[in-house]
Protein backbone atom coordinates (compact mmCIF):
# COMPACT_ATOMS: atom_id res chain seq x y z
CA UNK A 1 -58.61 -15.69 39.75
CA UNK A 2 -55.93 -17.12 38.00
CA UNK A 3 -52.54 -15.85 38.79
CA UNK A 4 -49.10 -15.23 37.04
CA UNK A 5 -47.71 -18.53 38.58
CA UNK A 6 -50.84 -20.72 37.60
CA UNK A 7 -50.02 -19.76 33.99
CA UNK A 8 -45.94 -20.43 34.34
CA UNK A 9 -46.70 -24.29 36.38
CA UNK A 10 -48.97 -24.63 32.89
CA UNK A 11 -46.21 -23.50 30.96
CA UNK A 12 -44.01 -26.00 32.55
CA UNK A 13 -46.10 -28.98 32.89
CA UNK A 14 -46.55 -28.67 28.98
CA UNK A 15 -42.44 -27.92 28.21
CA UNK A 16 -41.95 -31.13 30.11
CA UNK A 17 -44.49 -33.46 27.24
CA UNK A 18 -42.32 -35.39 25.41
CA UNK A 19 -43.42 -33.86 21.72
CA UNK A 20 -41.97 -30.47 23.56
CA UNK A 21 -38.41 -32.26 24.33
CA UNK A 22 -38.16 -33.95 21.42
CA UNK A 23 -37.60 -30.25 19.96
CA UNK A 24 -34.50 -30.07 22.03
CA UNK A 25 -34.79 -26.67 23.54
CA UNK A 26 -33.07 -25.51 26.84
CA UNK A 27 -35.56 -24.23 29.46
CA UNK A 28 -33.00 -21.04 29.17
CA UNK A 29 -35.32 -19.97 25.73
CA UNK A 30 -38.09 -19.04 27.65
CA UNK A 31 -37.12 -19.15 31.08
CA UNK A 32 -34.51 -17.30 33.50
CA UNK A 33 -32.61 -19.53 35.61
CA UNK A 34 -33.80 -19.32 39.49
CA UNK A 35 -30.39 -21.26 40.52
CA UNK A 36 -28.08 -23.77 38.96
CA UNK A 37 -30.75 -26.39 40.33
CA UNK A 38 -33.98 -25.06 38.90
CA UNK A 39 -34.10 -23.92 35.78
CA UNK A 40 -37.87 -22.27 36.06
CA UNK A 41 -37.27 -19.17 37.88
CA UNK A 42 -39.19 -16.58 35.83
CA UNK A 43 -40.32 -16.14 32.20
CA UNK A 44 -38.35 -14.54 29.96
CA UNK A 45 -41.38 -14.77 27.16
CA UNK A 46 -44.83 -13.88 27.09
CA UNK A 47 -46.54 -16.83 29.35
CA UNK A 48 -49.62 -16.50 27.51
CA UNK A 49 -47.81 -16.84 24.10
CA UNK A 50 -45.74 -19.51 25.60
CA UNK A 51 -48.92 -21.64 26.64
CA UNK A 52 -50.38 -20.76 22.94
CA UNK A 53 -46.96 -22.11 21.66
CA UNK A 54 -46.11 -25.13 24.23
CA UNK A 55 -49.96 -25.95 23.95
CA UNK A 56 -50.06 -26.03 19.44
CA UNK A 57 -46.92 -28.20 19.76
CA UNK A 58 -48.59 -31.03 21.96
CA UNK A 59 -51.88 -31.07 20.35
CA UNK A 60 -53.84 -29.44 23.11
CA UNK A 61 -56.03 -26.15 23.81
CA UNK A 62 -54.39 -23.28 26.21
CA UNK A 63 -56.36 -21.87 28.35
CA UNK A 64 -54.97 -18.57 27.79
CA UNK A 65 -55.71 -18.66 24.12
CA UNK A 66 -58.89 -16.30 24.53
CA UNK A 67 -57.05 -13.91 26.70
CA UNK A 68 -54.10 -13.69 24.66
CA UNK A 69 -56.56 -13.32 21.36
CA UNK A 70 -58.60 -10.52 23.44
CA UNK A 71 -54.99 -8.49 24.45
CA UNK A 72 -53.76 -9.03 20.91
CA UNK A 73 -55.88 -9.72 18.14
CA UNK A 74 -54.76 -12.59 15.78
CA UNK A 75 -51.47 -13.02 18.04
CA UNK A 76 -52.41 -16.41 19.05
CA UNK A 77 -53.59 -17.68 15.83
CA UNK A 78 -50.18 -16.52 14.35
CA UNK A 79 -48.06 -18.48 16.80
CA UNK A 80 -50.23 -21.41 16.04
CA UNK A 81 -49.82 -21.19 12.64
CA UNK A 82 -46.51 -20.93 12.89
CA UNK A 83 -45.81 -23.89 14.86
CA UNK A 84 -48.20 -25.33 11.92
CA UNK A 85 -45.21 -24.59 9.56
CA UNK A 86 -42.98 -25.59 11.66
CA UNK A 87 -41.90 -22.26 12.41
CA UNK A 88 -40.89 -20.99 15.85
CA UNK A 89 -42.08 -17.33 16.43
CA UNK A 90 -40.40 -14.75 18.30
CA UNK A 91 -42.24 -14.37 21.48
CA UNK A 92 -42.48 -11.17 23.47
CA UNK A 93 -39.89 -10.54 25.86
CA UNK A 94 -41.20 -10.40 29.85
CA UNK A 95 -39.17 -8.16 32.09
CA UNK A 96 -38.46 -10.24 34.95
CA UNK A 97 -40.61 -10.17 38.31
């Protein structure tokens, strides 16, 4: 069973690709600070709309895509469409945990 962590490494292995940096953003967007040394404490955003977002960027499929589609119809194909446009959606905020 995949847990809440499993998604967030994901999330970070695919904020760390190079096509993801080259957009400049801060880990701060989408993350909450666990210290001054590591940025990747807890999401801020939606992980499974961050994986559908980080993953339309590199070029790859997320493996969350069919749970995010099944929780929210047509959510996932809008972020990827987005990113299409080069748009970059608002996310859902996370409450931290």
């Amino acid at each position: 069973m995949e847990t809440k962590q499993d998604l967030a490494q994901r999330c970070r292995k695919l904020f760390a690709d190079p096509t993801v940096r080259a957009k400049g953003w801060r880990s701060n967007l989408f993350w909450r600070p666990a210290s001054p040394q590591n940025p990747f404490g807890t999401l801020r955003v939606d992980g499974e709309e961050l994986e559908v977002l980080l993953a339309a960027i590199v070029g790859v499929d997320a493996p969350s895509r069919a749970d995010l589609e099944k929780r929210q119809p047509g959510r996932a194909s809008f972020i990827e469409r987005s990113i299409a446009h080069g748009e970059l959606p608002l996310l859902r905020y996370q409450d931290g945990d």
